[in-house]
N, C-alpha and C. Protein backbone atom coordinates (compact mmCIF):
# COMPACT_ATOMS: atom_id res chain seq x y z
N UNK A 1 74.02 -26.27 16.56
CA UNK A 1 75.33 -26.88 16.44
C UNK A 1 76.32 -25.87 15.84
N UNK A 2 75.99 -24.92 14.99
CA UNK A 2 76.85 -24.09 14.45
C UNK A 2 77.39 -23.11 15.60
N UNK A 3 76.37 -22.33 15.88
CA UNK A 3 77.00 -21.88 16.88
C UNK A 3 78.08 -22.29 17.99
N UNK A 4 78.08 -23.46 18.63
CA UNK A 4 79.11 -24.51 19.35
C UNK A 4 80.11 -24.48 18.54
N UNK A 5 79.60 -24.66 17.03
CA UNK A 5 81.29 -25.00 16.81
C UNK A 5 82.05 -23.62 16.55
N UNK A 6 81.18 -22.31 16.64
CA UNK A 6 81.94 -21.21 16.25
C UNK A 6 82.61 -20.24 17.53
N UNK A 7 81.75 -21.17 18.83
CA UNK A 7 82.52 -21.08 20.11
C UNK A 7 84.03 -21.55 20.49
N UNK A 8 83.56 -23.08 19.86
CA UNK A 8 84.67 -23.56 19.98
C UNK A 8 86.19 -22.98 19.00
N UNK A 9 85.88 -22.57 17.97
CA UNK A 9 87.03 -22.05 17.35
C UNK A 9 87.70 -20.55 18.23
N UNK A 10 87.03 -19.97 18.83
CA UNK A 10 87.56 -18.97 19.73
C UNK A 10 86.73 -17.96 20.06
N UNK A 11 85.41 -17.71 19.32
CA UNK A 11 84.69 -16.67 18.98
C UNK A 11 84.24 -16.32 20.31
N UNK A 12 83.92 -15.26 20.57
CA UNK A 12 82.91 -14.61 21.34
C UNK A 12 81.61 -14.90 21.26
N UNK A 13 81.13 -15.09 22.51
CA UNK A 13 79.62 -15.54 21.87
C UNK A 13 78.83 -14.50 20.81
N UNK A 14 78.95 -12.92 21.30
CA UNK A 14 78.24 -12.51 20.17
C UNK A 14 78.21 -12.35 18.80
N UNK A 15 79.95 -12.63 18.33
CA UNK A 15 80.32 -13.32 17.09
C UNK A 15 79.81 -14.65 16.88
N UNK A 16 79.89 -15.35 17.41
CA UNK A 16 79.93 -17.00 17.19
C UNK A 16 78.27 -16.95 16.80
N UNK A 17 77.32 -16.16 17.37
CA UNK A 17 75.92 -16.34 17.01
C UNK A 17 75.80 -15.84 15.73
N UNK A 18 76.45 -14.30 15.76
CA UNK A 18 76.46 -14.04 14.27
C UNK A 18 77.03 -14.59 13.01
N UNK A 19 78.02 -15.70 13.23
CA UNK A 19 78.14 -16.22 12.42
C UNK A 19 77.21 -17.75 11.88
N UNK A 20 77.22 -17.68 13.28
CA UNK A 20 76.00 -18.96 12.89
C UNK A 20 74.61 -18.51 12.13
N UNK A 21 74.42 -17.72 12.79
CA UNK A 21 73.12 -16.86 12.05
C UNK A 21 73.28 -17.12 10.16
N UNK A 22 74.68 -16.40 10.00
CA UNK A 22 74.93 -16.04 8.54
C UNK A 22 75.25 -17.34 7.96
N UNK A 23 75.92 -18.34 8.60
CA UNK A 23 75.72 -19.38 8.05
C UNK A 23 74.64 -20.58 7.62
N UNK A 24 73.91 -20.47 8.86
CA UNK A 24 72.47 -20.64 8.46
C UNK A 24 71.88 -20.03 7.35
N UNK A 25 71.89 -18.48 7.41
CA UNK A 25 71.18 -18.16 6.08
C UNK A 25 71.82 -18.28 5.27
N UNK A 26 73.01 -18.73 4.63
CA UNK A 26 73.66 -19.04 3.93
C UNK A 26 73.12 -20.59 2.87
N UNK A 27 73.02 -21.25 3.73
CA UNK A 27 72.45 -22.73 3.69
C UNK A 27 70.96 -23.00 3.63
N UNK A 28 70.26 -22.21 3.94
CA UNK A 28 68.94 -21.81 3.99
C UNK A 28 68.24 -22.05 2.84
N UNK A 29 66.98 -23.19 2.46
CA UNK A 29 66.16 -22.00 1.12
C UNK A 29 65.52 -21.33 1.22
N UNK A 30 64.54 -21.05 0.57
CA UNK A 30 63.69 -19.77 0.65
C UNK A 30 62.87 -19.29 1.53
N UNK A 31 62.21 -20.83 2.46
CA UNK A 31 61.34 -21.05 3.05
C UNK A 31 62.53 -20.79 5.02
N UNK A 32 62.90 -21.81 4.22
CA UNK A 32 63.68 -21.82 5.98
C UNK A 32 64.88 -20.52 5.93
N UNK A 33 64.65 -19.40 4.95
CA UNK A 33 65.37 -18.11 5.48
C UNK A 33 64.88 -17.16 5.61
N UNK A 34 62.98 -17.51 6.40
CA UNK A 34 62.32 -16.43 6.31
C UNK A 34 62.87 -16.07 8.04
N UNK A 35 62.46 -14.97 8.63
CA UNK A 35 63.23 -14.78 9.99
C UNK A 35 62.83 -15.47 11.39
N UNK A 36 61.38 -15.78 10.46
CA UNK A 36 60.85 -16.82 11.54
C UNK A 36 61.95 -17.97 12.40
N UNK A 37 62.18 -18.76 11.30
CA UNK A 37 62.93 -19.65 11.94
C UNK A 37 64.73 -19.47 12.52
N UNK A 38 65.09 -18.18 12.37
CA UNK A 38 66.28 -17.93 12.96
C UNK A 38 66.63 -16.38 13.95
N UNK A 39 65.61 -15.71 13.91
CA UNK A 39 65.41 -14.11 14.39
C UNK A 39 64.92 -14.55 16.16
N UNK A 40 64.88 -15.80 16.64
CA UNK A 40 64.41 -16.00 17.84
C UNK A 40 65.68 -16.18 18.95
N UNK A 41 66.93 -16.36 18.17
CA UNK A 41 67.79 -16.71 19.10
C UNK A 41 68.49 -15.13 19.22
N UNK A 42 68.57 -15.22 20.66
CA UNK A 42 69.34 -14.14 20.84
C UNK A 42 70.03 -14.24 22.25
N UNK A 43 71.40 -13.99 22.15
CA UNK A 43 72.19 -13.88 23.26
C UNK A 43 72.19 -12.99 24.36
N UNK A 44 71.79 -14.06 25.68
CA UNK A 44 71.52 -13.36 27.05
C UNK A 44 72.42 -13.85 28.07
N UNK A 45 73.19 -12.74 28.91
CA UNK A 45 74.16 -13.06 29.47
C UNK A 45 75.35 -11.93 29.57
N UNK A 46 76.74 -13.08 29.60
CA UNK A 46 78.11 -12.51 28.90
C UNK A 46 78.33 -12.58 27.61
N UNK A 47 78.99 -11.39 26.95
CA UNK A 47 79.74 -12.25 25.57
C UNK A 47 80.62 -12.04 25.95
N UNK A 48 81.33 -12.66 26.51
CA UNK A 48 83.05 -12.25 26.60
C UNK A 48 83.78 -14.28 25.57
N UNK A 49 84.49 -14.13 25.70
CA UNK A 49 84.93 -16.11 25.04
C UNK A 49 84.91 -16.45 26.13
N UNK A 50 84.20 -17.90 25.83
CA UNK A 50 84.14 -18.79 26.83
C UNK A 50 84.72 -20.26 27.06
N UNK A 51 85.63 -20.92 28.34
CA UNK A 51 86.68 -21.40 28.17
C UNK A 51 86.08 -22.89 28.12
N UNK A 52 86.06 -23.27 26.96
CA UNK A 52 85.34 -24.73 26.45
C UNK A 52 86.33 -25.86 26.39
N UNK A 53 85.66 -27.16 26.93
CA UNK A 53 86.40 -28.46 27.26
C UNK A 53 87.06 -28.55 25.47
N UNK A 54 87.94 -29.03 25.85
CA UNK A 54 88.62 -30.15 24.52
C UNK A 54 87.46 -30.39 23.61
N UNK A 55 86.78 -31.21 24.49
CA UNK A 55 86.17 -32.14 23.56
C UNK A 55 84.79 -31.57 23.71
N UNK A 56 83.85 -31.63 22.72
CA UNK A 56 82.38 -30.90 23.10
C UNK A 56 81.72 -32.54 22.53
N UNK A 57 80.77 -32.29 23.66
CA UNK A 57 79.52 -33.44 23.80
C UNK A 57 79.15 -33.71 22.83
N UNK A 58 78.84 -35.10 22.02
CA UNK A 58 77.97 -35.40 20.45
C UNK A 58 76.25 -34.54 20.64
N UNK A 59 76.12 -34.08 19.68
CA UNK A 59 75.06 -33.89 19.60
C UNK A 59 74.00 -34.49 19.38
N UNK A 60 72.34 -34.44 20.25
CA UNK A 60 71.58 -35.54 20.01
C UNK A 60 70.93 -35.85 18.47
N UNK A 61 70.51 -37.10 18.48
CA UNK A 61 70.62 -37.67 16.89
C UNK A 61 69.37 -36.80 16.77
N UNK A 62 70.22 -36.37 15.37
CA UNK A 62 68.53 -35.64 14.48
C UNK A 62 68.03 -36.14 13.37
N UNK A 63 67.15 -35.63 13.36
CA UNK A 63 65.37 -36.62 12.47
C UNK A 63 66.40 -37.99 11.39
N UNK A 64 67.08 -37.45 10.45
CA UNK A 64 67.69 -38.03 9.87
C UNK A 64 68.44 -38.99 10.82
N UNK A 65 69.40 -39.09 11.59
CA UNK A 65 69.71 -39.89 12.16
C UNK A 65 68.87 -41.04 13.46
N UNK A 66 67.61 -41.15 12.82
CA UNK A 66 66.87 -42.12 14.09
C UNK A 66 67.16 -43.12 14.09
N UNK A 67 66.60 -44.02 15.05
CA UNK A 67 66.96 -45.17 14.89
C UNK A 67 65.79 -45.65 13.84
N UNK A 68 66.39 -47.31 13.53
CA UNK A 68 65.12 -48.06 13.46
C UNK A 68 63.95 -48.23 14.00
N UNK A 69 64.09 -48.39 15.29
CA UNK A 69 63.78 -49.01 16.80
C UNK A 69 62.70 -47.54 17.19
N UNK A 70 63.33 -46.71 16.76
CA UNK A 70 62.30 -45.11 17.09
C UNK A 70 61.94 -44.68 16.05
N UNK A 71 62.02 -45.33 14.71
CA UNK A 71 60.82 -44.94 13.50
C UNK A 71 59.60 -46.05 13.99
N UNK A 72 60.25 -47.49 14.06
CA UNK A 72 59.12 -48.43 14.31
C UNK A 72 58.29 -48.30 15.80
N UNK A 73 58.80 -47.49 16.53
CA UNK A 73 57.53 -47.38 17.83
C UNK A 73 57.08 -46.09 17.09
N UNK A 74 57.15 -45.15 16.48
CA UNK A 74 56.57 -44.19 16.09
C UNK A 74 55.23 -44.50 14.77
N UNK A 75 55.69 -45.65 14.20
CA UNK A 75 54.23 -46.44 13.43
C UNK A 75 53.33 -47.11 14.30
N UNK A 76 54.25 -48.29 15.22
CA UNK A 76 53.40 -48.57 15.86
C UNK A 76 52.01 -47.92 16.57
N UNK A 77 52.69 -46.49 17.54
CA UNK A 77 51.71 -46.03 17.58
C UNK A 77 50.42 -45.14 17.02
N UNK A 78 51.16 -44.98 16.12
CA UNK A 78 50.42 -43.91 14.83
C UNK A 78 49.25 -45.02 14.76
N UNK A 79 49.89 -46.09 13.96
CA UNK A 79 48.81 -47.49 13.70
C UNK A 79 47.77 -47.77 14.97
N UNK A 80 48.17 -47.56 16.08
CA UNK A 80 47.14 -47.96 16.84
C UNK A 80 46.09 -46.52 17.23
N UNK A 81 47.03 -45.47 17.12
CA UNK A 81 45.50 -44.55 17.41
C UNK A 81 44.84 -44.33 16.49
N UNK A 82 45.14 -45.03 15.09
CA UNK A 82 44.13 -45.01 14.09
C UNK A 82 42.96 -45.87 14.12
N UNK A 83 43.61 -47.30 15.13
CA UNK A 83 42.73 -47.88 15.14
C UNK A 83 41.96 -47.78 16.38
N UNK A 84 42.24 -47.25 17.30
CA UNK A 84 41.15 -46.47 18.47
C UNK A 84 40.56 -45.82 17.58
N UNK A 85 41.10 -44.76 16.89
CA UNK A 85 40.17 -43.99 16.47
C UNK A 85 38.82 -44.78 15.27
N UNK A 86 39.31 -45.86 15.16
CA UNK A 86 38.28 -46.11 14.12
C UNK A 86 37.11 -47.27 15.06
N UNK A 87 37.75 -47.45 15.82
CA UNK A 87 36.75 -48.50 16.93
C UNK A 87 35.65 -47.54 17.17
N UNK A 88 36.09 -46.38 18.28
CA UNK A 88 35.40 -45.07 18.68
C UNK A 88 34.14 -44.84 17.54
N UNK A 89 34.38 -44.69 16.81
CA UNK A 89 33.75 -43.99 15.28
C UNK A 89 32.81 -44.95 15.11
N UNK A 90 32.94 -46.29 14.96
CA UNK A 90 32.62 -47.35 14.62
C UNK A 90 31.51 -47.31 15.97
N UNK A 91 31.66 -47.58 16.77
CA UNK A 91 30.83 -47.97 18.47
C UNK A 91 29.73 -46.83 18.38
N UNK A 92 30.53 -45.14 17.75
CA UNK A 92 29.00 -44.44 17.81
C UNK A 92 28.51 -44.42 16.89
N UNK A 93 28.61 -44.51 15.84
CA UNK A 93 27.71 -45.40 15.14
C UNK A 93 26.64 -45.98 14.90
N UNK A 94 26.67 -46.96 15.66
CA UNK A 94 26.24 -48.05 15.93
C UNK A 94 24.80 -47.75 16.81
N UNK A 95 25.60 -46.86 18.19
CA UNK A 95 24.57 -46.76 18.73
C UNK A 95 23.55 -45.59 18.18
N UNK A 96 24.05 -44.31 17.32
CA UNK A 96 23.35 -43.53 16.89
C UNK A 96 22.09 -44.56 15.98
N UNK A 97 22.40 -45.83 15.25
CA UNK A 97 21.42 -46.18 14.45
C UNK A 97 20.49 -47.07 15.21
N UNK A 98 20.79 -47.70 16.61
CA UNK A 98 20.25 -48.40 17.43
C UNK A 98 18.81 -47.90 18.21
């Protein structure tokens, strides 16, 4: 998202990454400013500025923003492959002592 918005202010893409970059590590702690998680993006293409709509698309909801509705199917299923998994476990078992 940083990057987009540093497009959108006028930048060149190969500015607009570098600033996103630095702003990221800026915001970063210790862990998430190792290079792992930001040394992978790299600009392929043009950099020349690029001529962007008015309005730029919402971005899709992140972790923090889920729904209800997609935390609760995400227990649901958690809850049920625990309980496959414990049927499974349970059935050999059973027959190992049979």
């Amino acid at each position: 998202q940083m990057f987009y918005n540093e497009l959108h202010q006028g930048l060149t893409s190969v500015e607009a990454l570098n600033q996103a970059k630095r702003r990221y590590l800026a915001a970063a702690d210790n862990l998430r400013s190792h290079p792992r998680y930001w040394a992978a993006f790299a600009l392929l293409g043009r950099s020349d500025k690029l001529q962007l709509p008015e309005q730029v698309a919402e971005p899709l909801a992140s972790e923090e923003e889920s729904s209800p509705f997609t935390m609760a199917t995400g227990v649901v299923v958690t809850l049920a492959l625990i309980g496959l998994t414990l049927i499974v476990l349970r059935l050999r078992s059973r027959r190992r002592s049979a």
